[in-house]
Each structure stands twice: as C-alpha cells, then as structure tokens.
C-alpha atoms as a PDB file:
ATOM      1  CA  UNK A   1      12.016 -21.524   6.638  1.00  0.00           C
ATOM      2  CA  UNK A   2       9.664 -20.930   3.364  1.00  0.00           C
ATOM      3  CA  UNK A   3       8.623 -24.646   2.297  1.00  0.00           C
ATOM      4  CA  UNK A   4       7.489 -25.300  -1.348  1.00  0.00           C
ATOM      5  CA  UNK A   5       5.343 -28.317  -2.312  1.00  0.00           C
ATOM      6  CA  UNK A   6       6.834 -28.623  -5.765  1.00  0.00           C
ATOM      7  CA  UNK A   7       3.890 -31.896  -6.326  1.00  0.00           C
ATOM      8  CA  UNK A   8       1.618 -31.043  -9.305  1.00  0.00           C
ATOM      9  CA  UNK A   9      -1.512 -32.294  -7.448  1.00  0.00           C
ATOM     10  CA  UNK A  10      -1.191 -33.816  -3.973  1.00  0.00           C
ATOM     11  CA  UNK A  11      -1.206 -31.144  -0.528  1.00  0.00           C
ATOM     12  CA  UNK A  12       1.110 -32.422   1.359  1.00  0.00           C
ATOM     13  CA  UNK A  13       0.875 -32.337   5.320  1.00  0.00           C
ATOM     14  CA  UNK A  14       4.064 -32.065   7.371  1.00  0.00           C
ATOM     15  CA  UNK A  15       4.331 -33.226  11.382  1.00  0.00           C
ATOM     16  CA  UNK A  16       2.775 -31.040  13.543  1.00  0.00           C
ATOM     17  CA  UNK A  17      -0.461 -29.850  10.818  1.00  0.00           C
ATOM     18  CA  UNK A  18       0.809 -27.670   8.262  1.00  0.00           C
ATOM     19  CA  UNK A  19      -0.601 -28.743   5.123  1.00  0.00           C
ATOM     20  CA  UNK A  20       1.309 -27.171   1.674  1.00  0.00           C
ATOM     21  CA  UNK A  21      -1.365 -26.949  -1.133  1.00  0.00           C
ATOM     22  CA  UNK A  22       0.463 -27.922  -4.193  1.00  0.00           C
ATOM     23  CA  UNK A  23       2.349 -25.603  -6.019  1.00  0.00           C
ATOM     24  CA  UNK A  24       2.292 -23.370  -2.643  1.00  0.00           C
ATOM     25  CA  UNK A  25       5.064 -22.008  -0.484  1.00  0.00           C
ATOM     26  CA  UNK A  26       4.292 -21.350   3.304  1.00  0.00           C
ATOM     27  CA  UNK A  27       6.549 -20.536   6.235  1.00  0.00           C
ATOM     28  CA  UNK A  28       7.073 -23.618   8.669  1.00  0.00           C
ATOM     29  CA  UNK A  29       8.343 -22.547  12.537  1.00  0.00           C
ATOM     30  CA  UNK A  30      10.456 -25.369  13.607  1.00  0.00           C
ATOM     31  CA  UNK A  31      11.979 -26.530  10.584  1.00  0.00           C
ATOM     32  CA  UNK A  32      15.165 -27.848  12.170  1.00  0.00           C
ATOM     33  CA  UNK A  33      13.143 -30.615  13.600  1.00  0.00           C
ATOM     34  CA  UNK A  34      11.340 -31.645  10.794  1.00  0.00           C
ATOM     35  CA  UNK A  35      13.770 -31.978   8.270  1.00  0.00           C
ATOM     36  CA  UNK A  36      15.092 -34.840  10.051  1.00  0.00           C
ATOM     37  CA  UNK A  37      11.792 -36.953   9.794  1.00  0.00           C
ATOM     38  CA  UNK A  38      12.018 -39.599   7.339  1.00  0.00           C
ATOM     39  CA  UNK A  39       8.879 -38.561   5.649  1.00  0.00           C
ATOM     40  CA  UNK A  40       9.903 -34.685   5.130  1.00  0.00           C
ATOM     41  CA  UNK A  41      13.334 -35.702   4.017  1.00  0.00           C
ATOM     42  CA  UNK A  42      11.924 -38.459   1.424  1.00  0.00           C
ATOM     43  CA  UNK A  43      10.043 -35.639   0.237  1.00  0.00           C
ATOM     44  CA  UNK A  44      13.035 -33.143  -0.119  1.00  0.00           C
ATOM     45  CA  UNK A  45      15.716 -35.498  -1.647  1.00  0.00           C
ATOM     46  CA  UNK A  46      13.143 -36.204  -4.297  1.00  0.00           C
ATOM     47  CA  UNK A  47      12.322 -32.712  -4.920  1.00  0.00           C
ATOM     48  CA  UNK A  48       8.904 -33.313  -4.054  1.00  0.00           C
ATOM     49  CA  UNK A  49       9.639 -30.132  -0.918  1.00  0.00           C
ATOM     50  CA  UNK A  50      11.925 -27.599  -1.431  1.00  0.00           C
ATOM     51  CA  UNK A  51      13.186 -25.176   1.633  1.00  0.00           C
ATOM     52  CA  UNK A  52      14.098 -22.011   1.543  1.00  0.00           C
ATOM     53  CA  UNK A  53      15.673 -19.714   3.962  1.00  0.00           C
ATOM     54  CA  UNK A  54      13.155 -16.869   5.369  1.00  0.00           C
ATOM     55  CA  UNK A  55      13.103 -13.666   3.185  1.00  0.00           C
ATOM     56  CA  UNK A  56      12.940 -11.202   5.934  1.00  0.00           C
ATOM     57  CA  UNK A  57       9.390  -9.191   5.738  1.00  0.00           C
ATOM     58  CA  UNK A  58       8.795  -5.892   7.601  1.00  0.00           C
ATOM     59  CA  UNK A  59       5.152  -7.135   6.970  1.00  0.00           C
ATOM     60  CA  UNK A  60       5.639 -10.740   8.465  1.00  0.00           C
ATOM     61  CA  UNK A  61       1.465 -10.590   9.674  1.00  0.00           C
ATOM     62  CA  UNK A  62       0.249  -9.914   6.386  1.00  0.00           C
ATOM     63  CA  UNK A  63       2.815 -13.594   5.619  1.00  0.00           C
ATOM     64  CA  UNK A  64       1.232 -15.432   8.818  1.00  0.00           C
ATOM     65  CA  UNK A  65      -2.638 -14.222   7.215  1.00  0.00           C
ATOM     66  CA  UNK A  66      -1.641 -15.779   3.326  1.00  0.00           C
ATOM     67  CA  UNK A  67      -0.024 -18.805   4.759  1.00  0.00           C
ATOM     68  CA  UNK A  68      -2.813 -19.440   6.994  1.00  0.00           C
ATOM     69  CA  UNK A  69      -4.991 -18.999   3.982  1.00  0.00           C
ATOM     70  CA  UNK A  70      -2.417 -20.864   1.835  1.00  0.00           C
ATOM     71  CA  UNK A  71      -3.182 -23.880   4.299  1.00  0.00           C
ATOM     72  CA  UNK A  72      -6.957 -23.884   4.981  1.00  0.00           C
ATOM     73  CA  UNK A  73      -7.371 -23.667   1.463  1.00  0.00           C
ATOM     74  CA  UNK A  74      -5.198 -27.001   0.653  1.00  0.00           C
ATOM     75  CA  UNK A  75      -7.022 -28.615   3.695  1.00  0.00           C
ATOM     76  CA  UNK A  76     -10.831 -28.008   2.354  1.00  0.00           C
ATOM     77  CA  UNK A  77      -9.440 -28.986  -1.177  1.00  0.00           C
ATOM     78  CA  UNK A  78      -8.902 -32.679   1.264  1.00  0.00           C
ATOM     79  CA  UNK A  79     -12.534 -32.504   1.585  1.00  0.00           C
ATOM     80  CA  UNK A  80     -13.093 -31.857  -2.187  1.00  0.00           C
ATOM     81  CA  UNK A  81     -13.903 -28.187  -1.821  1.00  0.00           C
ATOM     82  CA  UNK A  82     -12.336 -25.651  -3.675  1.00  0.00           C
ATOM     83  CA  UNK A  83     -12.087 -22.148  -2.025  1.00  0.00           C
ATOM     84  CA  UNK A  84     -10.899 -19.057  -3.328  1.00  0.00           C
ATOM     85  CA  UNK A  85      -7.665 -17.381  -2.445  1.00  0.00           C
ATOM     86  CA  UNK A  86      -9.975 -14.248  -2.072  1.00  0.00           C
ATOM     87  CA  UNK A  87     -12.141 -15.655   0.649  1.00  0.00           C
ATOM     88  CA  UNK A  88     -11.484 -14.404   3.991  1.00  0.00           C
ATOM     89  CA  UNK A  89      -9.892 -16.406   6.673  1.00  0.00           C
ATOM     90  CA  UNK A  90     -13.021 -16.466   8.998  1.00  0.00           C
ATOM     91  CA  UNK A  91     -15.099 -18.241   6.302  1.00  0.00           C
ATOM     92  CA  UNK A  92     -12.431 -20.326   5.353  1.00  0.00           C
ATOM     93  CA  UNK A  93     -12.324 -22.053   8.831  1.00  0.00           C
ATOM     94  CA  UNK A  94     -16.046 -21.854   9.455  1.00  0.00           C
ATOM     95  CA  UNK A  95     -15.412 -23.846   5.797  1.00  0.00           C
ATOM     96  CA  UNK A  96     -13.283 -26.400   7.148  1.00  0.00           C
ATOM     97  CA  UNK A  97     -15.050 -26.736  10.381  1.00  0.00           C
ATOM     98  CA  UNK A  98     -18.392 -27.663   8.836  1.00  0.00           C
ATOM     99  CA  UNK A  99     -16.369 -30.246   6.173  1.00  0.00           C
ATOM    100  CA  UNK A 100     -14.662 -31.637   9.516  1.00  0.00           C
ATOM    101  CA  UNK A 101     -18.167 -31.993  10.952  1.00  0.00           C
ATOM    102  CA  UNK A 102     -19.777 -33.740   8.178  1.00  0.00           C
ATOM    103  CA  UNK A 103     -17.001 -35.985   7.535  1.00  0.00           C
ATOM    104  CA  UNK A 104     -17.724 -37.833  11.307  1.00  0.00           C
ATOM    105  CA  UNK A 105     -21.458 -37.863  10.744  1.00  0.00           C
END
C-alpha cells in the first residue's frame, strides 16, 4: 500500500517505524494490520493519511531505495536536521545514527 502524509508540517510515524515526512508518499508492508490501529485510522478518517493501492513497478528496488530515503530524511528532520533528497542513503543513516547518539548524551 502507498501511504501519503497529507499534514503540511508534522512526519508522522506509523507502528512498527515507518516515519512519512510530510507531504511524502512511501510504501508500508503490512498495511492490513495497521489500518485497524486507532491512531492510523484517526489519521485516515481525517485525511491527515491517505492509502493507496500499490502501482505495480518493474523497478520496485529503485521504490524500496527513495522510500528508505523518503524516511531517514523525515526522521533527521525529528532531530532538526534537514537533509537533501540528493544525499545518499549511507550518509543519511551515518546522519541519523550520530543525531541518535547525541540525543542520549
């Protein structure tokens, strides 16, 4: 299922760690059980999510590598850090690991 955070400003983080920056869509894998959590389905009767079926991809890796992206990048913006779409995916997590790190010091 492709989720969209339709929220102006505010990621928004779904069970199980997928955050959606706002504005963002990303694919979420079990979708049939979050729906049903009280949170998620607040979110989608108030428009705040909206789910889409799957457009199928013949280049589904190259989807996994910008969601991925799409979600490190609305994590670090948690930290106050604002990365760039064009930043790899190996210095985005080295990115969020380090804001992690300093956040428990």
């Amino acid at each position: 299922m492709q989720v969209t955070n339709k929220h102006r400003v505010t990621p928004i983080g779904l069970p199980g760690g997928v955050v959606i920056a706002p504005g963002s869509t990303v694919p979420v894998k079990d979708w049939d059980k979050l729906k049903g959590n009280k949170v998620v389905a607040y979110y989608l009767s108030n428009g705040i999510l909206e789910a889409k079926a799957d457009a199928q991809s013949s280049d589904n890796g190259n989807d996994a590598e910008v969601a991925e992206k799409e979600q490190l990048i609305a994590e670090l913006k948690t930290y106050g850090i604002e990365a760039d779409k064009r930043s790899k995916i190996e210095t985005l997590r080295e990115k969020l690991a380090k804001a992690k790190a300093d956040a428990q010091s």
